[in-house]
C-alpha atoms as a PDB file:
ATOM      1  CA  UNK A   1      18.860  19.568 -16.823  1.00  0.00           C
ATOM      2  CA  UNK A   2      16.099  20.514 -18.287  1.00  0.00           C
ATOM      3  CA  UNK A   3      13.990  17.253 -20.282  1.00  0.00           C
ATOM      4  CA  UNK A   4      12.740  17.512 -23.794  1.00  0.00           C
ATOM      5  CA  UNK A   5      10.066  14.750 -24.495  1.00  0.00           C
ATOM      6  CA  UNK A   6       9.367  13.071 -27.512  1.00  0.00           C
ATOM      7  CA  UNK A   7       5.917  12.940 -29.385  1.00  0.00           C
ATOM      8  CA  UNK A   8       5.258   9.518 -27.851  1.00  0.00           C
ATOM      9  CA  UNK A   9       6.275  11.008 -24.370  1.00  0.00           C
ATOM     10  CA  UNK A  10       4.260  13.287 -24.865  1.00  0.00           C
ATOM     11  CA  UNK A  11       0.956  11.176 -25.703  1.00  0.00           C
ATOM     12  CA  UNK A  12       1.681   9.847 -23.004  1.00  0.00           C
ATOM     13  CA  UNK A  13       1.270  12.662 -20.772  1.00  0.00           C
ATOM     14  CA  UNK A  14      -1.069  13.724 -22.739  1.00  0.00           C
ATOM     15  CA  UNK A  15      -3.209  10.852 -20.789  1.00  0.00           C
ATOM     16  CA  UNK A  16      -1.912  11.305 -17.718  1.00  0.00           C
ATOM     17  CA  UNK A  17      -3.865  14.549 -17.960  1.00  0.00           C
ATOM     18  CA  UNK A  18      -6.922  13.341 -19.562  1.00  0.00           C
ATOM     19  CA  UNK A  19      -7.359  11.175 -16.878  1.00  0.00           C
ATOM     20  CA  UNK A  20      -6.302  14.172 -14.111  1.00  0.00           C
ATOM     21  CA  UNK A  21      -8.768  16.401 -16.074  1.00  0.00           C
ATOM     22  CA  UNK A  22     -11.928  13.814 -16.013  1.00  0.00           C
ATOM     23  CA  UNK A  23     -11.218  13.792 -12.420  1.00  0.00           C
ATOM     24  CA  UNK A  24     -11.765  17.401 -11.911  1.00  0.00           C
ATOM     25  CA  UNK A  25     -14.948  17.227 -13.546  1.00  0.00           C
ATOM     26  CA  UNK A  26     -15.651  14.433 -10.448  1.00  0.00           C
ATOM     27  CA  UNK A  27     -14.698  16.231  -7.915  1.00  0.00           C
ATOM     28  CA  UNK A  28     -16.084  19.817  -9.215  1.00  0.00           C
ATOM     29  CA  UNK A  29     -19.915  18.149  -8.778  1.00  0.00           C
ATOM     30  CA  UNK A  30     -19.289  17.263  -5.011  1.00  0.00           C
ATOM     31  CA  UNK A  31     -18.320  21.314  -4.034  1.00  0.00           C
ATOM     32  CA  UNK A  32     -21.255  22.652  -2.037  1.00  0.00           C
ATOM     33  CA  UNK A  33     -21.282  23.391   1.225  1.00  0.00           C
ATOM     34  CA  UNK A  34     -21.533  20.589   3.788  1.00  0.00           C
ATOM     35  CA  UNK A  35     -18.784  18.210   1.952  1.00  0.00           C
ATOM     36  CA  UNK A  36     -16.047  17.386   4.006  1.00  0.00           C
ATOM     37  CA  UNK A  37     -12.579  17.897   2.200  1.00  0.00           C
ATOM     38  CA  UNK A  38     -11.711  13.955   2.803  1.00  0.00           C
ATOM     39  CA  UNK A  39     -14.914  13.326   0.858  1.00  0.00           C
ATOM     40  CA  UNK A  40     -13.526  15.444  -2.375  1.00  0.00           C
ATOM     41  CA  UNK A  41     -10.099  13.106  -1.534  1.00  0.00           C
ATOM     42  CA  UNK A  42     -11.920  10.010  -1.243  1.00  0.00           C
ATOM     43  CA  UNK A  43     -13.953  10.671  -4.860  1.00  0.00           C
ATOM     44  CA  UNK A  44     -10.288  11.777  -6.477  1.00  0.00           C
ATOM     45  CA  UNK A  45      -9.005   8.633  -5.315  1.00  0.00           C
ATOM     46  CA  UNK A  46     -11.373   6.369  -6.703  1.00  0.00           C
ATOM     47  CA  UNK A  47     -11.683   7.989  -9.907  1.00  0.00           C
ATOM     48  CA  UNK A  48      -7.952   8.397 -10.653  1.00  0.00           C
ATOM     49  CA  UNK A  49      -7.705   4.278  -9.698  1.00  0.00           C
ATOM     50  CA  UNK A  50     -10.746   3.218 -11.871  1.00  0.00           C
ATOM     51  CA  UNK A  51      -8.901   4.485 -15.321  1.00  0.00           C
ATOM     52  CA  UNK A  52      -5.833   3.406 -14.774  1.00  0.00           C
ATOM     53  CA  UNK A  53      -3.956   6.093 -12.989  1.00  0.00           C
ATOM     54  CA  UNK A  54      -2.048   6.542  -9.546  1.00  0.00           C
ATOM     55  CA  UNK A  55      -2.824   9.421  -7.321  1.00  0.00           C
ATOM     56  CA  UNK A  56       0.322  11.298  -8.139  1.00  0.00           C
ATOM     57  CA  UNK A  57       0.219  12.959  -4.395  1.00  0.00           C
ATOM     58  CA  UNK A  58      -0.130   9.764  -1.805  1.00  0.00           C
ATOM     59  CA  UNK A  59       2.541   9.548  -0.140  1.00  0.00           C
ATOM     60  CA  UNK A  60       4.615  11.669  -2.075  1.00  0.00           C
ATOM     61  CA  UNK A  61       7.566  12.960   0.459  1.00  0.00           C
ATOM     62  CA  UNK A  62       5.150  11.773   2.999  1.00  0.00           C
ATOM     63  CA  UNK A  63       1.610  13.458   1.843  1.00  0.00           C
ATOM     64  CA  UNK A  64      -1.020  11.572   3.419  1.00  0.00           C
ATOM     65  CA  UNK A  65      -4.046  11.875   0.736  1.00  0.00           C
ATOM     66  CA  UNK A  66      -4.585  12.566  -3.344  1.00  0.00           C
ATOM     67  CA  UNK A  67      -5.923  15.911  -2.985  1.00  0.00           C
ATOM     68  CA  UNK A  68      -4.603  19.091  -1.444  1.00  0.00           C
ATOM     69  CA  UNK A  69      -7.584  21.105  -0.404  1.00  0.00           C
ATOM     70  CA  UNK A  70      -6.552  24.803   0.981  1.00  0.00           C
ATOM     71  CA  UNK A  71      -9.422  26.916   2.096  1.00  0.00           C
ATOM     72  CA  UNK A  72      -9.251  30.428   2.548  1.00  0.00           C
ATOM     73  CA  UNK A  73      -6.363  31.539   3.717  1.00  0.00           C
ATOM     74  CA  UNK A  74      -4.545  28.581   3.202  1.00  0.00           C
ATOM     75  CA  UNK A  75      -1.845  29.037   0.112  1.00  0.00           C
ATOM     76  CA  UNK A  76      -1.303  25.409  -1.117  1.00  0.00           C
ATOM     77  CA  UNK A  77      -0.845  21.717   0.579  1.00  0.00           C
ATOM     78  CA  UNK A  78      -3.688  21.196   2.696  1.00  0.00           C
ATOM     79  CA  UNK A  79      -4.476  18.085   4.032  1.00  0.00           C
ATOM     80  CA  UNK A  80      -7.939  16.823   3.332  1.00  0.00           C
ATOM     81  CA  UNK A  81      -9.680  15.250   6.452  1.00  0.00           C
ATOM     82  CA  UNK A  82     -13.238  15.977   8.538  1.00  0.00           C
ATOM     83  CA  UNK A  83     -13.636  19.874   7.751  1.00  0.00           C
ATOM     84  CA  UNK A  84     -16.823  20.702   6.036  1.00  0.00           C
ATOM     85  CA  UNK A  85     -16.722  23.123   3.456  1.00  0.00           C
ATOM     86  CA  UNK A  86     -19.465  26.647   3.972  1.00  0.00           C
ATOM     87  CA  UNK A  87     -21.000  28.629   2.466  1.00  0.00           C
ATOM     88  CA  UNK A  88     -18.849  31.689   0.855  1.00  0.00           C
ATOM     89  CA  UNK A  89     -15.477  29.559   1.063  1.00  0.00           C
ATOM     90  CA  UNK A  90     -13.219  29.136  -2.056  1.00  0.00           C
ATOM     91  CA  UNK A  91     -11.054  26.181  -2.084  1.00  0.00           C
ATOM     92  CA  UNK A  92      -8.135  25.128  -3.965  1.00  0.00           C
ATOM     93  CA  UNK A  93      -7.953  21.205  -5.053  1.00  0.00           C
ATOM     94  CA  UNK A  94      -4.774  20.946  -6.400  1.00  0.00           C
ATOM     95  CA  UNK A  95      -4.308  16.956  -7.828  1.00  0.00           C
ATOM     96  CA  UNK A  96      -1.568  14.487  -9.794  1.00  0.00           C
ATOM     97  CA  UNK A  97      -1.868  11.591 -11.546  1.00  0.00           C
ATOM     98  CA  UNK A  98       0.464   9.035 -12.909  1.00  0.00           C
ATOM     99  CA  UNK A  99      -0.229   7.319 -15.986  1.00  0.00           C
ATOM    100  CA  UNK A 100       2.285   4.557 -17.390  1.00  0.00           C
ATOM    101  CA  UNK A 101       5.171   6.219 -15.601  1.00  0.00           C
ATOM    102  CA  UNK A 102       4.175   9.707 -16.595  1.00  0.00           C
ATOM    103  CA  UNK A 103       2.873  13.036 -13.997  1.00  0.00           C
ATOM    104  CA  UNK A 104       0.269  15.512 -14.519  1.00  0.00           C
ATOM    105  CA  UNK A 105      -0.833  18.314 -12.402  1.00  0.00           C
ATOM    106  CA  UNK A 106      -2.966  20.624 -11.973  1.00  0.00           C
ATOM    107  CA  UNK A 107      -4.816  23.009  -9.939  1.00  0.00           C
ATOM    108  CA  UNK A 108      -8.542  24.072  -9.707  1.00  0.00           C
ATOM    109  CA  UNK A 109     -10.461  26.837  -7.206  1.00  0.00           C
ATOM    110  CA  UNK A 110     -13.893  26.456  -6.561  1.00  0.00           C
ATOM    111  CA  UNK A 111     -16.809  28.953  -5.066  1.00  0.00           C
ATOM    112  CA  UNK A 112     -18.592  27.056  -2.956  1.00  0.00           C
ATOM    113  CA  UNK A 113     -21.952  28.189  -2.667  1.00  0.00           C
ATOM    114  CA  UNK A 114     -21.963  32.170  -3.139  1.00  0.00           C
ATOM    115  CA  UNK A 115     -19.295  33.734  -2.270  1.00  0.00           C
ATOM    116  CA  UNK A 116     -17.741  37.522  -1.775  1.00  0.00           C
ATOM    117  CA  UNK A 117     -16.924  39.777  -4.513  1.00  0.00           C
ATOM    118  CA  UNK A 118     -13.986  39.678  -3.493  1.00  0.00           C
ATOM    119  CA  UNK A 119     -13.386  35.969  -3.587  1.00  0.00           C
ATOM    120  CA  UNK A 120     -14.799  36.011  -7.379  1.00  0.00           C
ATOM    121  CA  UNK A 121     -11.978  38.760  -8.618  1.00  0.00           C
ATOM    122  CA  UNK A 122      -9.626  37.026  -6.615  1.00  0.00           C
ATOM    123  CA  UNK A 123     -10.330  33.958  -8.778  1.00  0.00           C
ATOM    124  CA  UNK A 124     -11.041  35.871 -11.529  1.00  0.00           C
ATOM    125  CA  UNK A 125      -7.430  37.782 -11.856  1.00  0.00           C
ATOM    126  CA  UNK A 126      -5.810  34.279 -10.681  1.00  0.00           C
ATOM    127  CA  UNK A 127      -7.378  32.601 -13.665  1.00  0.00           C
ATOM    128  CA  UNK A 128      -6.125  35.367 -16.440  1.00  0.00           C
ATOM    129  CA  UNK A 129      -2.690  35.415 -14.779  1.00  0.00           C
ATOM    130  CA  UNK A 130      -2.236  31.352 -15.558  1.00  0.00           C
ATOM    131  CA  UNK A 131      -3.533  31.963 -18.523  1.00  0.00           C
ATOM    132  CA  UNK A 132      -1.218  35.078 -19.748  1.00  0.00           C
ATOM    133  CA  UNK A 133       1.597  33.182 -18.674  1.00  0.00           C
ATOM    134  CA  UNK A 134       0.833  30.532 -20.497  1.00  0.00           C
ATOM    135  CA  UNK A 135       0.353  32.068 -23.446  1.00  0.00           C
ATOM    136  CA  UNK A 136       4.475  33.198 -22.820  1.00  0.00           C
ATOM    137  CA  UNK A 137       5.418  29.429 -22.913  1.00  0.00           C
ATOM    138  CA  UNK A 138       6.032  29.661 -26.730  1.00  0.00           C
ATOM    139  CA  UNK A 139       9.683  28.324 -28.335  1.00  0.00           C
ATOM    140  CA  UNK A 140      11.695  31.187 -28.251  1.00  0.00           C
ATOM    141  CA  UNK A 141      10.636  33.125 -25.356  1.00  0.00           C
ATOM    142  CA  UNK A 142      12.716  33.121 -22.446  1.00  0.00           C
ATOM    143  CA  UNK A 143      11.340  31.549 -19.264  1.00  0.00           C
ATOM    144  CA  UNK A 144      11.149  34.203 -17.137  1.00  0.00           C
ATOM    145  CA  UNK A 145       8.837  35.455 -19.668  1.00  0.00           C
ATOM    146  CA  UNK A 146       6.045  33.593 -18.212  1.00  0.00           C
ATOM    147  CA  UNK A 147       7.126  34.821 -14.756  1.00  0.00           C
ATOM    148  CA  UNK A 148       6.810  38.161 -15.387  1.00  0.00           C
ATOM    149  CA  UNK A 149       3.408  37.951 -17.403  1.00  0.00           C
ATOM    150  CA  UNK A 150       1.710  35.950 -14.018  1.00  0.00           C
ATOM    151  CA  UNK A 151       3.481  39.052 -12.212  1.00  0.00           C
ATOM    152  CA  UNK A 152       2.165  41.797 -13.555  1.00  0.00           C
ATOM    153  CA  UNK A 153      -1.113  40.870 -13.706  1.00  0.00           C
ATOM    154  CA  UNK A 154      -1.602  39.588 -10.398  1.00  0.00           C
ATOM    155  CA  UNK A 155       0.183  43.486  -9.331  1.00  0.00           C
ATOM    156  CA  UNK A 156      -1.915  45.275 -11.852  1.00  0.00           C
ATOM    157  CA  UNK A 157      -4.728  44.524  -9.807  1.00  0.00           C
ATOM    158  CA  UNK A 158      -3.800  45.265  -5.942  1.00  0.00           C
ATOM    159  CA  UNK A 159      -2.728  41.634  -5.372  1.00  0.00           C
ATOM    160  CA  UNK A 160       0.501  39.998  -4.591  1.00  0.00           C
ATOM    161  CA  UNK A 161       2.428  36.508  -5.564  1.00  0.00           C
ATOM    162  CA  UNK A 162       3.647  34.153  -3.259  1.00  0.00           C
ATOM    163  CA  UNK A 163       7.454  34.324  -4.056  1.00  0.00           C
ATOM    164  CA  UNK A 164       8.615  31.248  -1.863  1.00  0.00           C
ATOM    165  CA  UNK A 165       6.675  28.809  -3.667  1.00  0.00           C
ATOM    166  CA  UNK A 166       7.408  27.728  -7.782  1.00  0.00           C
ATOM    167  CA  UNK A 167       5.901  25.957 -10.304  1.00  0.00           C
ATOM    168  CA  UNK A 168       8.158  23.371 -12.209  1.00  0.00           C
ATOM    169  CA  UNK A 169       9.172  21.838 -15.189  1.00  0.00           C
ATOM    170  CA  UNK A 170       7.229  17.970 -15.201  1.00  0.00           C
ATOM    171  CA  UNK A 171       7.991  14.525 -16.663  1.00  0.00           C
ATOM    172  CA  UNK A 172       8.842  11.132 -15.425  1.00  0.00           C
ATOM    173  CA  UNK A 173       9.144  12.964 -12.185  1.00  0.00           C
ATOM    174  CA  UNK A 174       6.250  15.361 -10.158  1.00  0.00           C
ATOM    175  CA  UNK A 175       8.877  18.061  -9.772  1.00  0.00           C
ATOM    176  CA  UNK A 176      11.752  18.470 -12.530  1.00  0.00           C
ATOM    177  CA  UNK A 177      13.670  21.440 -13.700  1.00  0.00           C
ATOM    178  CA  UNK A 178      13.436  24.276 -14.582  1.00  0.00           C
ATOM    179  CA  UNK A 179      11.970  26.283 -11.373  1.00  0.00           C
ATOM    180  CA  UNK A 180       9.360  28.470 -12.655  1.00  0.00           C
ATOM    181  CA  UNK A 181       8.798  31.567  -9.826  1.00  0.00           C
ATOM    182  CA  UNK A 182       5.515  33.557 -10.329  1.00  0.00           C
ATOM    183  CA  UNK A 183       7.878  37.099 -10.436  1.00  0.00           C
ATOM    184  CA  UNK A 184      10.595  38.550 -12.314  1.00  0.00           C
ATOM    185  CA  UNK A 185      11.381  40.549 -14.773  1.00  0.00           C
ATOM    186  CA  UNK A 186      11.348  39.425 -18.440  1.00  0.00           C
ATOM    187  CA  UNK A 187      13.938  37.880 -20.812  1.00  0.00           C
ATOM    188  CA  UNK A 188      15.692  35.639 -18.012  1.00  0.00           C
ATOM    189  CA  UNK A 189      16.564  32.024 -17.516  1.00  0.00           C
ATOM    190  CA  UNK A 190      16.385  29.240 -20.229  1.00  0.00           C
ATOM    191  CA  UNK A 191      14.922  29.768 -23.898  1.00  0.00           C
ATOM    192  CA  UNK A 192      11.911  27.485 -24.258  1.00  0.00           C
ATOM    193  CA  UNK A 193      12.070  24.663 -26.498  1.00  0.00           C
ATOM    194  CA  UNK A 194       9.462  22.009 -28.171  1.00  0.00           C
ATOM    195  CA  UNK A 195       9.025  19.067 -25.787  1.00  0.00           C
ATOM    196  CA  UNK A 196       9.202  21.187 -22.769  1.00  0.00           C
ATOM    197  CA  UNK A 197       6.769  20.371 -20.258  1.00  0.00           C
ATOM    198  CA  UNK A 198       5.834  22.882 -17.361  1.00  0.00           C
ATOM    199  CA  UNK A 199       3.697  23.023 -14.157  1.00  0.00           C
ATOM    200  CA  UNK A 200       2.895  26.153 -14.112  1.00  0.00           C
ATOM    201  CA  UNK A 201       0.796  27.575 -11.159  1.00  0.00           C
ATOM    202  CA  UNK A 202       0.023  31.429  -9.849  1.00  0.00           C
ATOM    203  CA  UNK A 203      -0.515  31.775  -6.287  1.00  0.00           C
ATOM    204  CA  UNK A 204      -2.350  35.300  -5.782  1.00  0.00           C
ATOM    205  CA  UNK A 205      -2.681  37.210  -1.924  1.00  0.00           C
ATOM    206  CA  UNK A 206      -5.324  39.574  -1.460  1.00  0.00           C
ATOM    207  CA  UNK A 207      -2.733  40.904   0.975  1.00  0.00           C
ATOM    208  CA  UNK A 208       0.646  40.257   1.004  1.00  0.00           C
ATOM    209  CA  UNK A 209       3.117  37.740   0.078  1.00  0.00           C
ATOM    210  CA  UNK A 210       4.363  36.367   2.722  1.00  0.00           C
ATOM    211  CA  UNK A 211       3.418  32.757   4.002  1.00  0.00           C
ATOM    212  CA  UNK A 212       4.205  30.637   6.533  1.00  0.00           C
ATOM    213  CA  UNK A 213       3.216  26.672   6.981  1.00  0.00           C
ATOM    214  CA  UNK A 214       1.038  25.648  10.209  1.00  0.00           C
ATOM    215  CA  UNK A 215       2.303  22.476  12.530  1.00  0.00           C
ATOM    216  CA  UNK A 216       0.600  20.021  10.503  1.00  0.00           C
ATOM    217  CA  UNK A 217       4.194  20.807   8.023  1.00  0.00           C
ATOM    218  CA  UNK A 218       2.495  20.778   5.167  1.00  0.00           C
ATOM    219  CA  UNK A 219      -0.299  23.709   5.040  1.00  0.00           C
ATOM    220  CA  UNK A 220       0.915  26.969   3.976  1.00  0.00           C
ATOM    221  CA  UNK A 221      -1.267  30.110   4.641  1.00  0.00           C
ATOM    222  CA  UNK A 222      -0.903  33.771   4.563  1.00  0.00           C
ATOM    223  CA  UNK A 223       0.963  35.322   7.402  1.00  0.00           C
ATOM    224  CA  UNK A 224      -2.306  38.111   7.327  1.00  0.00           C
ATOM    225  CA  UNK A 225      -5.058  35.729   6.956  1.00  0.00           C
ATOM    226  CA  UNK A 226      -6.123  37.035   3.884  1.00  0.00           C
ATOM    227  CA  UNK A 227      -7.486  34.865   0.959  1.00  0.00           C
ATOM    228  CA  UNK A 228      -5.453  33.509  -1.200  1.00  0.00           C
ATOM    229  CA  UNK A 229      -6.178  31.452  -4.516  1.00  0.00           C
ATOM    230  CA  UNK A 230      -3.812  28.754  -6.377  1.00  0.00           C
ATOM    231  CA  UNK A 231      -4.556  27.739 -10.359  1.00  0.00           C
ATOM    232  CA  UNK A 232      -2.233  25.872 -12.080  1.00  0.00           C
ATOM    233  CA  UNK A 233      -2.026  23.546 -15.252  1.00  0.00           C
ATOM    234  CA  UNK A 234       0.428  21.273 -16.965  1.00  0.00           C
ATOM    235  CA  UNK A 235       1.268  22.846 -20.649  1.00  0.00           C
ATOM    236  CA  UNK A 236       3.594  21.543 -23.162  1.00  0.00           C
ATOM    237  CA  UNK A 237       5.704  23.948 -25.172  1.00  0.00           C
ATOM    238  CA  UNK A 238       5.096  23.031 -29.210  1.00  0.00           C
ATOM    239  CA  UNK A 239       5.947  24.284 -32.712  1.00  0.00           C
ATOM    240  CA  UNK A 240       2.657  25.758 -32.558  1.00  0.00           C
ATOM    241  CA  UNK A 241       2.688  27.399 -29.421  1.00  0.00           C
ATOM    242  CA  UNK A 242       1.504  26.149 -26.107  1.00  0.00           C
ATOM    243  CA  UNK A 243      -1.008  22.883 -25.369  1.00  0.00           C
ATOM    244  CA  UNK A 244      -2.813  22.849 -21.853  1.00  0.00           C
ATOM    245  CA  UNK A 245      -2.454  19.000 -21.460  1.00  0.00           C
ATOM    246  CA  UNK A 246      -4.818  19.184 -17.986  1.00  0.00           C
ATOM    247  CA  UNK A 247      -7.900  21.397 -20.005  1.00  0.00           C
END
């Protein structure tokens, strides 16, 4: 079932994401090369606690920290810990927070330092494909529709989606329905409604799609090594079209 929220729901999680957003703006100062990862975590954490949210993350299903750094190659769900960050890496921080019983989440990738051409179209055509599909989460359009925008762009330009991994519809709970996949064609699955609220989050290969998770259970990366880049933000869907809650 999919949850409609009301307007005070909604202002609600409309601070929830404030508070997620401010602590992007934290973390984004610390990216240079040198940091460790579990530094970025430790600033998240403190932040998020000082104004009155929860890390969304710790311990959720067992996840050790409040960030999920992924480097590289690594796809999503990092674990934060004594790595460094260098020169030329990208790396996703991807963050929750709960505020007065109500999730956001969202996703940023960084440069740190200079990094590849490559890296920065990566990034780039990441970037335009959250943002085309969210301009698709309008009342009316069919969910899919957002699918298939992310899709297209990400193909349009050489790269591929990760297909085994979904963003979500959001709420009282990190992870509620619908599903959103980053593929499909358009015109499929449930007409959007006002008081929706979706996770919505492109995962773009340089190579190709396919992903598998290391020993550590949680860290997936691309089965060719190849970078990969994650951006994701929590939108509601409105009478007037859709509002990035975590911008």
């Amino acid at each position: 079932m999919i949850v409609i929220k009301t307007e005070p729901e909604l202002e609600l999680m409309r601070a929830s994401a404030r508070i997620l957003k401010e602590t992007f703006d934290e973390v984004e100062k610390n990216v240079r090369p040198g940091v460790t990862t579990g530094e970025l975590d430790a600033i998240a954490e403190d932040y998020i606690r000082s104004n009155d949210g929860i890390p969304a993350f710790k311990g959720y299903q067992g996840f050790p920290a409040t960030i999920c750094s992924s480097i590289n190659e690594q796809v999503v769900h990092g674990i934060p810990g004594p790595r460094k960050l260098e020169e030329g890496d990208i790396v996703g921080v991807d963050m929750g927070v709960i505020h007065k019983e109500f999730y956001s989440d969202a996703t940023r990738t960084y440069a740190v330092g200079e990094v590849s051409d490559e890296a920065r179209r990566l990034m780039r055509v990441t970037k335009e494909a959250l943002d085309l599909g969210i301009d698709k989460a309008r009342p009316g359009n069919h969910l899919s529709d957002i699918s298939h925008a992310v899709q297209k762009h990400a193909e349009s330009h050489g790269y591929s989606v990760v297909k085994v991994l979904v963003g979500h519809g959001i709420g009282r709970r990190m992870h509620e329905e619908p599903q959103i996949p980053n593929f499909g064609p358009p015109g499929q699955g449930p007409i959007l409604k006002p008081g929706m609220v979706l996770a919505l989050e492109p995962m773009v290969n340089v190579g190709g799609s396919n992903v598998l998770t290391l020993d550590d259970n949680w860290t997936f990366v691309t089965v060719d090594g190849k970078l990969s880049c994650h951006f994701e933000d929590t939108v509601a869907v409105t009478d007037d079209g859709p509002e990035i809650l975590t911008r």
